[in-house]
PDB file of N, CA and C in Angstrom:
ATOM      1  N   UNK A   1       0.813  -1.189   0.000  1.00  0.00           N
ATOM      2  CA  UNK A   1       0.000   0.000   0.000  1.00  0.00           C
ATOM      3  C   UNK A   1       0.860   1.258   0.000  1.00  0.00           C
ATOM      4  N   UNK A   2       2.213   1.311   0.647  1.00  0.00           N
ATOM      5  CA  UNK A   2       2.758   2.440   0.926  1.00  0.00           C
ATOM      6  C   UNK A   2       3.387   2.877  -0.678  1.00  0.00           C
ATOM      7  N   UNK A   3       3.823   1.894  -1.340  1.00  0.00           N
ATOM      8  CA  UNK A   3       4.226   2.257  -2.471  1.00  0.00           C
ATOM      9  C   UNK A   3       3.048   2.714  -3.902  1.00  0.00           C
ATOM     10  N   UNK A   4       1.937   2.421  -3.317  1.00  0.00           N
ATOM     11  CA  UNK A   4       0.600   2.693  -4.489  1.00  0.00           C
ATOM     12  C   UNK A   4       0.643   4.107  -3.876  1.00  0.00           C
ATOM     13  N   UNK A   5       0.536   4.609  -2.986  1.00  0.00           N
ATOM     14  CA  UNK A   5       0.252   6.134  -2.179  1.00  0.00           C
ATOM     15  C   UNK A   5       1.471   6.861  -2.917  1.00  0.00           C
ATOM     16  N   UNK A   6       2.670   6.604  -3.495  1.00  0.00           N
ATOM     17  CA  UNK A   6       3.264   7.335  -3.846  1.00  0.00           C
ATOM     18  C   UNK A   6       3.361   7.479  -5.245  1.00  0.00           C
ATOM     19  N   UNK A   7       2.634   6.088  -5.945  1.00  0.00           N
ATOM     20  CA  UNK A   7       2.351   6.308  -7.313  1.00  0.00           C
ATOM     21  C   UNK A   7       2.482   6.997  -8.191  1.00  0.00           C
ATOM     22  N   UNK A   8       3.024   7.615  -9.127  1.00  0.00           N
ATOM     23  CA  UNK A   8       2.601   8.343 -10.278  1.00  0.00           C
ATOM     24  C   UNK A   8       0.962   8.898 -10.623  1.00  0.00           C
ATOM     25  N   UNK A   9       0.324   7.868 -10.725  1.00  0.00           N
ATOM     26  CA  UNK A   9      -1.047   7.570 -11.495  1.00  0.00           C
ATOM     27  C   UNK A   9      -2.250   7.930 -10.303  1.00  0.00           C
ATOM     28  N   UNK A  10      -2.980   8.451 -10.619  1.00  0.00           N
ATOM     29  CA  UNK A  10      -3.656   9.140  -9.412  1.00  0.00           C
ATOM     30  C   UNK A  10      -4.973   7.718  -8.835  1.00  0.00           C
ATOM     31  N   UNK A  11      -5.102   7.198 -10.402  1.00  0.00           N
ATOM     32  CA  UNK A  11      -6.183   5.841  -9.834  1.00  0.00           C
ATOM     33  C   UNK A  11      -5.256   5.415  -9.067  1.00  0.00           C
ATOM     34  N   UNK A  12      -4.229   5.119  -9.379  1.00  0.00           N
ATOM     35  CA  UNK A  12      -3.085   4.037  -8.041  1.00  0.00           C
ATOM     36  C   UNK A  12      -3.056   4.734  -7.083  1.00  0.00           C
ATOM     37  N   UNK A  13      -2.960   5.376  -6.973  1.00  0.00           N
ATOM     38  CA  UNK A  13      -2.975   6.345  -5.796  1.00  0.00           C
ATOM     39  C   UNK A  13      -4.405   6.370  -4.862  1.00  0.00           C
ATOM     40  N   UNK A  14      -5.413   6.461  -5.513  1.00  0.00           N
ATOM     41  CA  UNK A  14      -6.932   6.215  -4.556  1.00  0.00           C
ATOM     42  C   UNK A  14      -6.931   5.059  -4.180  1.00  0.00           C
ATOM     43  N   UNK A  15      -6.347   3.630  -4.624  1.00  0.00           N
ATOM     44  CA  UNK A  15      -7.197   2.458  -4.847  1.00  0.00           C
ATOM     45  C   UNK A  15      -6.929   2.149  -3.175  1.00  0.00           C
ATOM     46  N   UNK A  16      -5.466   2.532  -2.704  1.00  0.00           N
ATOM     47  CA  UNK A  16      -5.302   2.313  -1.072  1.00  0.00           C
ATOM     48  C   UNK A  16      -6.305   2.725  -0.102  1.00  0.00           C
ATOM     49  N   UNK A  17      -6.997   4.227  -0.693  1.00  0.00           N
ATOM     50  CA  UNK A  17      -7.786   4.763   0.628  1.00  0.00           C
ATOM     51  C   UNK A  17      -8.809   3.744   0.541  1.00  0.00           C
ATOM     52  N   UNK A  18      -9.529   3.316  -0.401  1.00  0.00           N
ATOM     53  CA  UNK A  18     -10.746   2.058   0.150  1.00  0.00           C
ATOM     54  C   UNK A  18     -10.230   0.789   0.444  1.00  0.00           C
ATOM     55  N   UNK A  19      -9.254   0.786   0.117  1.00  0.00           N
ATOM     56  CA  UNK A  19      -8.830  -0.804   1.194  1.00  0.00           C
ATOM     57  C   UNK A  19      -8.294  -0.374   2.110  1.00  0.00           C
ATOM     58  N   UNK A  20      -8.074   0.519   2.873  1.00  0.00           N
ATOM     59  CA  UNK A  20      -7.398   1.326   4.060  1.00  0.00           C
ATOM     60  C   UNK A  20      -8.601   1.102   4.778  1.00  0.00           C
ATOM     61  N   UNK A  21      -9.765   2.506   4.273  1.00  0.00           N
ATOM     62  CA  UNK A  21     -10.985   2.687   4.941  1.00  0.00           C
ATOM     63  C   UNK A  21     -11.274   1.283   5.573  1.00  0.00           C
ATOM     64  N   UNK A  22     -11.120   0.141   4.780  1.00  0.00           N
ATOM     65  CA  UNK A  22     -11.730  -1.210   5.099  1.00  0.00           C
ATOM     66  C   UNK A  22     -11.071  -1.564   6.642  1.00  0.00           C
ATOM     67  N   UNK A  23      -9.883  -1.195   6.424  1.00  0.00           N
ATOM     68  CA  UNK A  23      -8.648  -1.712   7.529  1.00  0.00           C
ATOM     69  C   UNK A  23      -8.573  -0.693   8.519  1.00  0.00           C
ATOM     70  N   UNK A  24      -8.813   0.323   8.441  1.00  0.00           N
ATOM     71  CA  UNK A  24      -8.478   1.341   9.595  1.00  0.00           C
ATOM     72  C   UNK A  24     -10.284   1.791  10.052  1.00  0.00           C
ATOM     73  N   UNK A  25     -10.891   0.947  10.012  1.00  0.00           N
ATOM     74  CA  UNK A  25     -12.269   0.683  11.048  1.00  0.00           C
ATOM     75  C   UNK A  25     -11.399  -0.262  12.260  1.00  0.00           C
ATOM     76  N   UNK A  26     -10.655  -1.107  11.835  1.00  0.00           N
ATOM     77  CA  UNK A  26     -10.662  -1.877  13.066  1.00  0.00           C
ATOM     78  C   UNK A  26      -8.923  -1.268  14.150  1.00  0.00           C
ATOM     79  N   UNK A  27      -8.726  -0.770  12.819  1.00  0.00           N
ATOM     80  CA  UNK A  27      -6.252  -0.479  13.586  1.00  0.00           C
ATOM     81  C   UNK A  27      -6.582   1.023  12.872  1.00  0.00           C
ATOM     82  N   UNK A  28      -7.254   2.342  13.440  1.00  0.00           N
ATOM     83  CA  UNK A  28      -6.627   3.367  12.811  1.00  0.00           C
ATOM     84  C   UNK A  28      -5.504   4.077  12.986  1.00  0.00           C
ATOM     85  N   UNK A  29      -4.970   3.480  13.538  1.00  0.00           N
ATOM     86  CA  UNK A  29      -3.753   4.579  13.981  1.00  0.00           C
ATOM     87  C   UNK A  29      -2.693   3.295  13.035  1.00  0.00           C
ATOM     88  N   UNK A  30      -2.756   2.643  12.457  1.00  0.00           N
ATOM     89  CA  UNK A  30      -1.940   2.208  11.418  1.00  0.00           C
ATOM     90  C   UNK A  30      -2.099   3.023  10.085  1.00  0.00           C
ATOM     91  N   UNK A  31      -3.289   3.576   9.955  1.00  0.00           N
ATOM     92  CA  UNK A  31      -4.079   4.296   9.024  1.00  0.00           C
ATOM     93  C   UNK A  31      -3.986   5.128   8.313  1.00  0.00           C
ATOM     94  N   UNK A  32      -3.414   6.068   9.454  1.00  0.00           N
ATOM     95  CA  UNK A  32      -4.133   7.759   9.365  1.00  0.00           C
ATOM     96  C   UNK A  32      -2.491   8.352   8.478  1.00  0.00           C
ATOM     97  N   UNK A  33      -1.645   7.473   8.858  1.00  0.00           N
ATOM     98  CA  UNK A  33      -0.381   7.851   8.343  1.00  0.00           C
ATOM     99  C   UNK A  33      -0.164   7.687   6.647  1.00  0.00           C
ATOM    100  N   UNK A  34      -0.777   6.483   6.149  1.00  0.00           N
ATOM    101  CA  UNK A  34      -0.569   6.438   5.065  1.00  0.00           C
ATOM    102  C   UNK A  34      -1.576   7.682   4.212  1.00  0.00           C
ATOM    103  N   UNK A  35      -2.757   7.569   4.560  1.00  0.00           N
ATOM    104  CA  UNK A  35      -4.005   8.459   4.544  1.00  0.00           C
ATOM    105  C   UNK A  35      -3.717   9.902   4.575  1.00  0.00           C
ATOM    106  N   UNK A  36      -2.516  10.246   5.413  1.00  0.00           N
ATOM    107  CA  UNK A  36      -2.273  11.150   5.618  1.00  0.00           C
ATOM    108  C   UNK A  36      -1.578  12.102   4.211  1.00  0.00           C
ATOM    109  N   UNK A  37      -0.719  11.183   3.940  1.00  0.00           N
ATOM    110  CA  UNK A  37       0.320  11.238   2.480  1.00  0.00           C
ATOM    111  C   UNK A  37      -0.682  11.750   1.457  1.00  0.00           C
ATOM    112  N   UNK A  38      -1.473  11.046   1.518  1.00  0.00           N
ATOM    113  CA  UNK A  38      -2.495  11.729  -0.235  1.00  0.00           C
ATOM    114  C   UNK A  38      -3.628  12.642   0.434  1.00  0.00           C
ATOM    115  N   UNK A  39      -3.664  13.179   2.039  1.00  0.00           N
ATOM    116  CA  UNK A  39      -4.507  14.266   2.478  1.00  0.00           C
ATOM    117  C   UNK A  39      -4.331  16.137   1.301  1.00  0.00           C
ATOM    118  N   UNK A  40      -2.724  15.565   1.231  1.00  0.00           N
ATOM    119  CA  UNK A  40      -2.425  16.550   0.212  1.00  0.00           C
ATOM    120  C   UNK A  40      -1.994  16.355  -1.430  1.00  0.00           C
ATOM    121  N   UNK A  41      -2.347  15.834  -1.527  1.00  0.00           N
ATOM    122  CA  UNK A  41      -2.525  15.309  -2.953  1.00  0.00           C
ATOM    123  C   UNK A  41      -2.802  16.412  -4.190  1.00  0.00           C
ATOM    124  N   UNK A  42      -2.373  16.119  -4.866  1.00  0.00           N
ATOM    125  CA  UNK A  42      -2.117  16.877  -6.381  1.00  0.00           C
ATOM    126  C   UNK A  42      -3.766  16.903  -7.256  1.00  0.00           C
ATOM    127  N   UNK A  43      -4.407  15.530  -6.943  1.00  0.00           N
ATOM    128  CA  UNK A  43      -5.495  15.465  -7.403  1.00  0.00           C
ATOM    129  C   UNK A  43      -6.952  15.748  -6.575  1.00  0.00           C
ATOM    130  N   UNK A  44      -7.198  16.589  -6.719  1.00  0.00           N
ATOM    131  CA  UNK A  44      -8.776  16.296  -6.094  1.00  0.00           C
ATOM    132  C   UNK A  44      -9.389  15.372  -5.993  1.00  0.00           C
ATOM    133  N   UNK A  45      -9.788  14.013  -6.992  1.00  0.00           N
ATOM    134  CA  UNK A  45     -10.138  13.161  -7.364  1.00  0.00           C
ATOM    135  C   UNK A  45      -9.546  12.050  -5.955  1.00  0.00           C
ATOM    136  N   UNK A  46      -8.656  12.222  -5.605  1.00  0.00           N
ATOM    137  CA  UNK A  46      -7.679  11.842  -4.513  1.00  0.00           C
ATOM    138  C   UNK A  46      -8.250  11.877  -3.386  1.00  0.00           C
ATOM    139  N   UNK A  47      -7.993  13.451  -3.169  1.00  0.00           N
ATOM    140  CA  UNK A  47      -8.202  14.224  -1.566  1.00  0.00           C
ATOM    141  C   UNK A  47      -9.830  13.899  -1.652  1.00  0.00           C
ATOM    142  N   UNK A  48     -10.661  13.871  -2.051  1.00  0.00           N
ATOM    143  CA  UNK A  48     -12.029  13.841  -1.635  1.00  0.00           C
ATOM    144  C   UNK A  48     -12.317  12.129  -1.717  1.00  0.00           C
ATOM    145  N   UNK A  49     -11.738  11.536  -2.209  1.00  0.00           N
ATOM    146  CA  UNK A  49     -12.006  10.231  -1.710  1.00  0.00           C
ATOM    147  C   UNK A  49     -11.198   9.754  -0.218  1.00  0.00           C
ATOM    148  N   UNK A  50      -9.821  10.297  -0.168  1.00  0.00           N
ATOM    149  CA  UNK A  50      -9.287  10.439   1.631  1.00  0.00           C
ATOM    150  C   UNK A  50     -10.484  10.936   2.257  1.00  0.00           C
ATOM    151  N   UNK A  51     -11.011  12.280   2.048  1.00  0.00           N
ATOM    152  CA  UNK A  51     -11.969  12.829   3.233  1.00  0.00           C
ATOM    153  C   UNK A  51     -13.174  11.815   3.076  1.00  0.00           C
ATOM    154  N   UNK A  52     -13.428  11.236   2.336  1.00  0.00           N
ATOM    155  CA  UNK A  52     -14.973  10.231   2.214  1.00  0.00           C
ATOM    156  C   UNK A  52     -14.106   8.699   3.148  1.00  0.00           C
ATOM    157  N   UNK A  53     -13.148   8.301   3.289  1.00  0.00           N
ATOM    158  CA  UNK A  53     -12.485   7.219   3.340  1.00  0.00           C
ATOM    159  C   UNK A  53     -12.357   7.633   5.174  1.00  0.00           C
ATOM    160  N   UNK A  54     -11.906   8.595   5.687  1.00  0.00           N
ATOM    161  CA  UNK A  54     -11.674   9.129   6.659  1.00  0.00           C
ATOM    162  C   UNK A  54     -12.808   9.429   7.283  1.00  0.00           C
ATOM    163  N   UNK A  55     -13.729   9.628   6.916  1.00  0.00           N
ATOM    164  CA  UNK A  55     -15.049  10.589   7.100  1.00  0.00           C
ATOM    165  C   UNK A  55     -15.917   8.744   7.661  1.00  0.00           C
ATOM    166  N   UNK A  56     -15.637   8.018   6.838  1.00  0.00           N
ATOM    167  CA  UNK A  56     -16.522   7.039   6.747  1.00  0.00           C
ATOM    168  C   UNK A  56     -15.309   5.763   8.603  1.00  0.00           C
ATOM    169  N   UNK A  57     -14.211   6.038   8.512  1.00  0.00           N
ATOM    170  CA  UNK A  57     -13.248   5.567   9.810  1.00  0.00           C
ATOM    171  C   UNK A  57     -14.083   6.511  10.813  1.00  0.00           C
ATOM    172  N   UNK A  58     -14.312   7.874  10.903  1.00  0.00           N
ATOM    173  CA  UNK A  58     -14.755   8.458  12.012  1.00  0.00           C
ATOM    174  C   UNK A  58     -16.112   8.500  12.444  1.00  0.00           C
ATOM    175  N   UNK A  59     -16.851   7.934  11.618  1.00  0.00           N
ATOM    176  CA  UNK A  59     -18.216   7.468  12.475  1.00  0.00           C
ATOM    177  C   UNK A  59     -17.959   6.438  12.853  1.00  0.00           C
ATOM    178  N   UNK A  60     -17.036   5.146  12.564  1.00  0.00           N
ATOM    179  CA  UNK A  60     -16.662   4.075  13.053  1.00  0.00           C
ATOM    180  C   UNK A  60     -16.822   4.736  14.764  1.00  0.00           C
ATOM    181  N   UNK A  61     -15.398   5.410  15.409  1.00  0.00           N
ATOM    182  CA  UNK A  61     -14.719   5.632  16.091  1.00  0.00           C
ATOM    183  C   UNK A  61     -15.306   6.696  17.040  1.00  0.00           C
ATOM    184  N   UNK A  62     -16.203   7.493  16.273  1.00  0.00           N
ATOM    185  CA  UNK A  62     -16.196   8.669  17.247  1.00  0.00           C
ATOM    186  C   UNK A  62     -18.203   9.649  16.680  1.00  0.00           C
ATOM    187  N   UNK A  63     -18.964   8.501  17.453  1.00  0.00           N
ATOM    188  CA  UNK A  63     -20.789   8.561  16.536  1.00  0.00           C
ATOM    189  C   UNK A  63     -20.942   9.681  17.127  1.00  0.00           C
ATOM    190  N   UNK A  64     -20.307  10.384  18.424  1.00  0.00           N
ATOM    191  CA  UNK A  64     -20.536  11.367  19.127  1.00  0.00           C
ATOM    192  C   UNK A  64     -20.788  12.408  17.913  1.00  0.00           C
ATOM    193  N   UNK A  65     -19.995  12.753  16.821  1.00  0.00           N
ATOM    194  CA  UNK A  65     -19.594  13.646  16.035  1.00  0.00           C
ATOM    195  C   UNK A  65     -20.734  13.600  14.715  1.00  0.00           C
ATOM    196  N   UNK A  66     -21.673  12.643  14.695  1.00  0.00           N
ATOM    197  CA  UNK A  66     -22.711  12.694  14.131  1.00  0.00           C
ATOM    198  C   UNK A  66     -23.741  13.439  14.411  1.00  0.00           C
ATOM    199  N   UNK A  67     -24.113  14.359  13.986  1.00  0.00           N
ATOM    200  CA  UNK A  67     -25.210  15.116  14.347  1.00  0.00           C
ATOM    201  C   UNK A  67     -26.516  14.207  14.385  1.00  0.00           C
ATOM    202  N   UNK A  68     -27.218  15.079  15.686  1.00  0.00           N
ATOM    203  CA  UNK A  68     -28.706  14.283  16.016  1.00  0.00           C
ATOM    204  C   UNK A  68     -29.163  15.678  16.534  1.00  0.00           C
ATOM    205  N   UNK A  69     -29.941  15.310  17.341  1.00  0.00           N
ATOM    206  CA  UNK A  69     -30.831  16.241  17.945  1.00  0.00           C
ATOM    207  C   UNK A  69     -30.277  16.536  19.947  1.00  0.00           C
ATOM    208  N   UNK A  70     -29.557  15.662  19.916  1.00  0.00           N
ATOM    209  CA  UNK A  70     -28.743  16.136  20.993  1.00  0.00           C
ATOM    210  C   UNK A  70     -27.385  17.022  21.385  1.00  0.00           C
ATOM    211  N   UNK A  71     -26.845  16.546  19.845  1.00  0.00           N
ATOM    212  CA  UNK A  71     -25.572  17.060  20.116  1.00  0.00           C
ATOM    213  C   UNK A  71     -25.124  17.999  18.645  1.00  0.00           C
ATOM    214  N   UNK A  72     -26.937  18.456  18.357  1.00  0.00           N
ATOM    215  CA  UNK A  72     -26.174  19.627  17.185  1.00  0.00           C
ATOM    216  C   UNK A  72     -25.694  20.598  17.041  1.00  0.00           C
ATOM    217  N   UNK A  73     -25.632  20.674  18.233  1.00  0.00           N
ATOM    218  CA  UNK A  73     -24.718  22.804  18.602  1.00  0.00           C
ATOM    219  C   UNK A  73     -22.991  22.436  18.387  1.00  0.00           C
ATOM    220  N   UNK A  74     -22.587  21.058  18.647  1.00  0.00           N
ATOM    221  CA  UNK A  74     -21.394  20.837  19.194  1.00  0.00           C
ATOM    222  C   UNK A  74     -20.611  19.966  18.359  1.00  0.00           C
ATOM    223  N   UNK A  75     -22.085  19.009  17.126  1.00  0.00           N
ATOM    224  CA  UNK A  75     -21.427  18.324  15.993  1.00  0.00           C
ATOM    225  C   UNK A  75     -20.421  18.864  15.233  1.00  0.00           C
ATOM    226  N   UNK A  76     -19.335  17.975  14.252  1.00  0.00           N
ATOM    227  CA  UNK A  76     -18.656  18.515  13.141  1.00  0.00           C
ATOM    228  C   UNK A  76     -19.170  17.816  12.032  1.00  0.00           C
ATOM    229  N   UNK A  77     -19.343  18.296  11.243  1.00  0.00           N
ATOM    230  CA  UNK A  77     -20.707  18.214  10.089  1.00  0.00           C
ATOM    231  C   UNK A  77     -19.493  17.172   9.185  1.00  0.00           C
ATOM    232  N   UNK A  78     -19.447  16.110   8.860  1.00  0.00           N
ATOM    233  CA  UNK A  78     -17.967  15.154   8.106  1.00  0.00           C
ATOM    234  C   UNK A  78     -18.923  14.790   6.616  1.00  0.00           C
TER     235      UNK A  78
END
């Protein structure tokens, strides 16, 4: 995986964040590092599949941050 993240080719480059996303529900802090690398990415096409890939690990981890009706003053909208 670490060597697809540095890819040339920007599909090679996404194909890690959804088999990541898959893997960093259960180990994120193995995760967030590789994830981290294409946070800044050259492609958009990239970075918005990290934030959907990331976005989709942090309701895993943290439902607090889901907006409801209890905690919408204080949610972060992901």
């Amino acid at each position: 995986m670490s060597r697809w993240v540095h890819d040339p080719d920007e599909n090679v480059r996404r194909v890690p964040t959804n088999a990541l996303m898959r893997y960093g529900r259960r180990h994120p802090e193995q995760v967030v590092g590789l994830m981290g690398a294409l946070l800044h990415d050259d492609s958009a096409y990239v970075r918005k599949n990290v934030a959907f890939c990331l976005g989709i690990m942090g309701l895993e981890h943290f439902r607090i941050l889901v907006p409801n009706a209890r905690n919408w003053d204080t949610c972060f909208m992901l």
